[in-house]
Protein backbone atom coordinates (compact mmCIF):
# COMPACT_ATOMS: atom_id res chain seq x y z
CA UNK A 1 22.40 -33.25 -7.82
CA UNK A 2 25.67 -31.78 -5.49
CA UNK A 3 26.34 -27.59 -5.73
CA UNK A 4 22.61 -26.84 -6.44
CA UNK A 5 22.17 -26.05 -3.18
CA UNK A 6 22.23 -22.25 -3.37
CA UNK A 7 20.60 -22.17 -6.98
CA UNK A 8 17.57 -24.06 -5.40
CA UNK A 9 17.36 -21.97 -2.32
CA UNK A 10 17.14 -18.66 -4.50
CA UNK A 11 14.74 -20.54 -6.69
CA UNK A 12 12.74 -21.14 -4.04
CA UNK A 13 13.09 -17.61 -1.64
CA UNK A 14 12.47 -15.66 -5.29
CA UNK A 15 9.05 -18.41 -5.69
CA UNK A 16 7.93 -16.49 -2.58
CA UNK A 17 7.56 -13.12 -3.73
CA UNK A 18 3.93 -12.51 -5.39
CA UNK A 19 3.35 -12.66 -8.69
CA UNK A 20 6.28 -15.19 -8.92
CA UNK A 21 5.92 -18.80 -9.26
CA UNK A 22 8.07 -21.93 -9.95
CA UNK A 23 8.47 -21.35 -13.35
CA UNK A 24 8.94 -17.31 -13.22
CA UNK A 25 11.49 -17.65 -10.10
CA UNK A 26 13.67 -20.44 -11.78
CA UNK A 27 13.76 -17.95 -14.79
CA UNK A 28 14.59 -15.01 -12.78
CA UNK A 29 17.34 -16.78 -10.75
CA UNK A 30 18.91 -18.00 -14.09
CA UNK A 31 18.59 -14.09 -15.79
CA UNK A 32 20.79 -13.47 -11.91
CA UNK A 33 22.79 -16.18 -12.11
CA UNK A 34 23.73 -15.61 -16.15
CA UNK A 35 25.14 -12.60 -15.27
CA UNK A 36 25.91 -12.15 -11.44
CA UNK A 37 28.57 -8.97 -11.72
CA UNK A 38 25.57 -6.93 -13.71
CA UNK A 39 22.44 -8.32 -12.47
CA UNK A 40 22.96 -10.28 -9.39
CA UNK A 41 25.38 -8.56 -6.84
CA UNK A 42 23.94 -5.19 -7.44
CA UNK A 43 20.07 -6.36 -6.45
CA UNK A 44 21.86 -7.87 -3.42
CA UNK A 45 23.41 -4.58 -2.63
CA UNK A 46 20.46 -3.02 -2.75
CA UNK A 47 18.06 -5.31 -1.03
CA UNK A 48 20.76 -5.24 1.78
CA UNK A 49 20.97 -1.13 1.65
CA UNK A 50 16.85 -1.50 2.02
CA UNK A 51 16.59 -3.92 4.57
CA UNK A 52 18.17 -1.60 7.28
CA UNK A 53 17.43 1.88 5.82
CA UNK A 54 13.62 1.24 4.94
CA UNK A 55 11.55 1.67 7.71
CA UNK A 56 7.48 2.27 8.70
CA UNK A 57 6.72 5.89 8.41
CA UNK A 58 5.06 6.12 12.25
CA UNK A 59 2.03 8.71 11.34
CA UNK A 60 0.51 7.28 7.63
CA UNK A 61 2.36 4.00 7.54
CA UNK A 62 4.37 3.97 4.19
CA UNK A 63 7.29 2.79 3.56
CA UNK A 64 10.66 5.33 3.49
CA UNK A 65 13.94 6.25 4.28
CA UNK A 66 12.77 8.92 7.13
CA UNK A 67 10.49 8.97 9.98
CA UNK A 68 8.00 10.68 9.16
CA UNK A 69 8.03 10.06 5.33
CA UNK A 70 8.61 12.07 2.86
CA UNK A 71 4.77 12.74 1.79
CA UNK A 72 4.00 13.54 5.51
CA UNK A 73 6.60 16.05 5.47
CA UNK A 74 5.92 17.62 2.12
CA UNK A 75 4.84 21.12 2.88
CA UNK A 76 3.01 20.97 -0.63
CA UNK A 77 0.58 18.47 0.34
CA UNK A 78 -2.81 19.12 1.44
CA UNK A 79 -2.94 17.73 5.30
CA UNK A 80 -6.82 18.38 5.34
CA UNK A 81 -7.27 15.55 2.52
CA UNK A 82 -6.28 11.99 3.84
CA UNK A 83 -6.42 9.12 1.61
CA UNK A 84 -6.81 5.62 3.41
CA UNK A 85 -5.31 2.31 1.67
CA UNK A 86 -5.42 -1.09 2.65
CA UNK A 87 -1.49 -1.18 1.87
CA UNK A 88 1.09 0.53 0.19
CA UNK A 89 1.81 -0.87 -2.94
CA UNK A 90 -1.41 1.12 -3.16
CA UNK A 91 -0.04 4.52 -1.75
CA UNK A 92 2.26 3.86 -4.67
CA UNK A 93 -0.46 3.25 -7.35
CA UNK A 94 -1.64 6.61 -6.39
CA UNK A 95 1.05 8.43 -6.24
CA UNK A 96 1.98 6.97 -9.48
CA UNK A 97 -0.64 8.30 -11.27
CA UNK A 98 -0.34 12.01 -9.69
CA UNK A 99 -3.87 12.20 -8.53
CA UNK A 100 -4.19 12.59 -4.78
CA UNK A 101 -2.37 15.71 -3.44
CA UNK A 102 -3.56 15.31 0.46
CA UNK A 103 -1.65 12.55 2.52
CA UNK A 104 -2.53 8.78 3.14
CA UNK A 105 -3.07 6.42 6.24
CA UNK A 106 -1.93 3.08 5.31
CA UNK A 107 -4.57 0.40 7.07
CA UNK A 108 -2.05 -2.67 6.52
CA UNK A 109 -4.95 -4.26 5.13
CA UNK A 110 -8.58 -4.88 5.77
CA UNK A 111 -11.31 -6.64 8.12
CA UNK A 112 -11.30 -10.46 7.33
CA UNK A 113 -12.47 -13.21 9.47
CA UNK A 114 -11.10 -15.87 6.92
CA UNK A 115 -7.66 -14.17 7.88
CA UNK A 116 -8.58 -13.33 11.13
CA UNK A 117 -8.01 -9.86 10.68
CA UNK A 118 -9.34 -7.64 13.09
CA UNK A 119 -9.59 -3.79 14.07
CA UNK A 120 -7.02 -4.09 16.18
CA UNK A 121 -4.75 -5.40 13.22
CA UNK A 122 -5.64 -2.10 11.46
CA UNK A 123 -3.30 0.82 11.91
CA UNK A 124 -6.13 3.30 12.37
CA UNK A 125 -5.01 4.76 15.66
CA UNK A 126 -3.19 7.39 13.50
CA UNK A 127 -5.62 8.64 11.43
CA UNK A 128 -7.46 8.92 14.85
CA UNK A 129 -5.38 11.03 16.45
CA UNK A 130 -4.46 13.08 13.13
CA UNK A 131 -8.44 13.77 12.82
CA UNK A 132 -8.84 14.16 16.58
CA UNK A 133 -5.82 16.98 16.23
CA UNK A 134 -7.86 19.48 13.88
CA UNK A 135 -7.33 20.43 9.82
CA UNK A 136 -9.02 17.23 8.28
CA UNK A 137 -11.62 18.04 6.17
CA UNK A 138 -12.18 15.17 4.38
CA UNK A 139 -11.30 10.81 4.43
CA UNK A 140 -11.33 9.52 0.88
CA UNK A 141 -11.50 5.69 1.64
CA UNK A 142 -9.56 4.37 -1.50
CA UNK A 143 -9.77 0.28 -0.73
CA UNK A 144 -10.63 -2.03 -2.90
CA UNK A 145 -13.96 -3.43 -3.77
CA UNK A 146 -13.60 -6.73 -2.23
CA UNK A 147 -15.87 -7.94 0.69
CA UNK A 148 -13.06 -7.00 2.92
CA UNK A 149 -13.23 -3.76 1.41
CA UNK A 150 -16.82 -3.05 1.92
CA UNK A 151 -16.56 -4.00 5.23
CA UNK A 152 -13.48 -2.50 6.19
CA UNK A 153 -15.44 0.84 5.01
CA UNK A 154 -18.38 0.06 6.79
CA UNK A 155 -16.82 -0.53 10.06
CA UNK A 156 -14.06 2.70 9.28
CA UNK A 157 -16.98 5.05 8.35
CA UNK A 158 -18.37 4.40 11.85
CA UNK A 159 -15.53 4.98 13.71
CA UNK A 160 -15.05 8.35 12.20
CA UNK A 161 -19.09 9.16 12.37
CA UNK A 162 -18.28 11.64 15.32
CA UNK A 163 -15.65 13.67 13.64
CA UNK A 164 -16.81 16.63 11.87
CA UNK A 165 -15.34 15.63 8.63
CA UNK A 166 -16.45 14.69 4.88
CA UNK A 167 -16.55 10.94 4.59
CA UNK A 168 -16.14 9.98 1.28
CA UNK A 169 -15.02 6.84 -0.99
CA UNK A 170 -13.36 6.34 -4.35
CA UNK A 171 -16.16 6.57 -7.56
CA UNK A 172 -16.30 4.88 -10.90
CA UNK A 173 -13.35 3.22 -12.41
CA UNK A 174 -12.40 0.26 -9.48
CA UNK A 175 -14.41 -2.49 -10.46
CA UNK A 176 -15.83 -5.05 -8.31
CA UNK A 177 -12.87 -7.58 -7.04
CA UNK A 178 -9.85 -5.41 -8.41
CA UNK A 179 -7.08 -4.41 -6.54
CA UNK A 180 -6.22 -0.73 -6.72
CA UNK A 181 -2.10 -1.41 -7.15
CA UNK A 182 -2.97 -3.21 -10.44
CA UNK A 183 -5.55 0.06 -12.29
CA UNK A 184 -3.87 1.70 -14.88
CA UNK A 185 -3.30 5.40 -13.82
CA UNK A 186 -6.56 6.44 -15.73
CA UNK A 187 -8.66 4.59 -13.96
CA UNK A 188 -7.43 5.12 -10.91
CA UNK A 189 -7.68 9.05 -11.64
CA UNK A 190 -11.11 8.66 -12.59
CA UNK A 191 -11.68 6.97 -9.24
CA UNK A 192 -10.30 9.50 -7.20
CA UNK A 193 -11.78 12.20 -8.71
CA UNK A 194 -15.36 10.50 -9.22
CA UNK A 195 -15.29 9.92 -5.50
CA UNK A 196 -18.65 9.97 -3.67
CA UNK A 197 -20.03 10.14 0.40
CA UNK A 198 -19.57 6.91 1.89
């Protein structure tokens, strides 16, 4: 069929993004494409606006505007208290939910050998240096409780076994398998604050 060119290739780049498949991405693109002065030319606005002013905050590893990011920056937050994530969609979850006051290091994701994902993939060097500089008190591991999870807290807790610093991990609430960017903000507070040594 000629001039579906461009409606199949934003089909198929929206079909890329999670939680979107075939069926959800040719509905999206025809919700943009319904009403392109509204809908359409503003989201490409933005995503071009994000793709050059969005950038890897160099000491935690979330996403921002500004080098460091704005939590690292934050006078208000407790730098004693990090918070590690596998990634951060969920920084955001927690944030989100208001219940972690102390600053994160964002991993980037965790130990797999299915992925082949290794420690050097990690962005732990940071957190590292941040504990190896003085003020932490404690690491909340916040990842998920996945396989990769366990054993990216495992092999983390070891690493920071000769700091002088609380080790703990998130409590009751994040059930076996889940993802933290998908709790509700309950649960997730009841994880955080139900934390426990690792």
């Amino acid at each position: 069929m000629s001039g579906r060119g461009e409606i199949d290739r934003l089909v198929t780049l929206l079909g890329r993004l999670p939680g979107l498949g075939p069926r959800s991405a040719r509905r999206a693109a025809l919700a943009l494409l319904r009403q392109p002065q509204a809908r359409m030319l503003p989201l490409a606005d933005a995503l071009a606006q994000a793709a050059h002013a969005v950038r890897t905050c160099s000491q935690c590893g979330n996403l921002d505007t500004s080098d460091p990011c704005a939590i690292c920056v934050d006078p208000s937050r407790d730098e004693g208290l990090v918070c590690v994530v596998e990634n951060v969609g969920d920084l955001w979850a927690l944030e989100r939910a208001g219940v972690h006051r102390g600053v994160y290091q964002v991993l980037g994701g965790t130990l797999s050998a299915l992925s082949g994902t290794g420690p050097d993939d990690l962005n732990v060097q940071p957190l590292l240096d941040r504990i190896a500089a003085g003020g932490v008190r404690e690491v909340i591991l916040a990842l998920g409780a996945t396989v990769e999870g366990a054993t990216t807290m495992h092999w983390l807790h070891e690493r920071l076994a000769r700091f002088d610093v609380r080790i703990s991990r998130v409590g009751q609430g994040v059930p076996v398998g889940g993802a933290l960017d998908v709790l509700d903000d309950g649960t997730l507070a009841a994880a955080i604050t139900a934390r426990r040594p690792a």
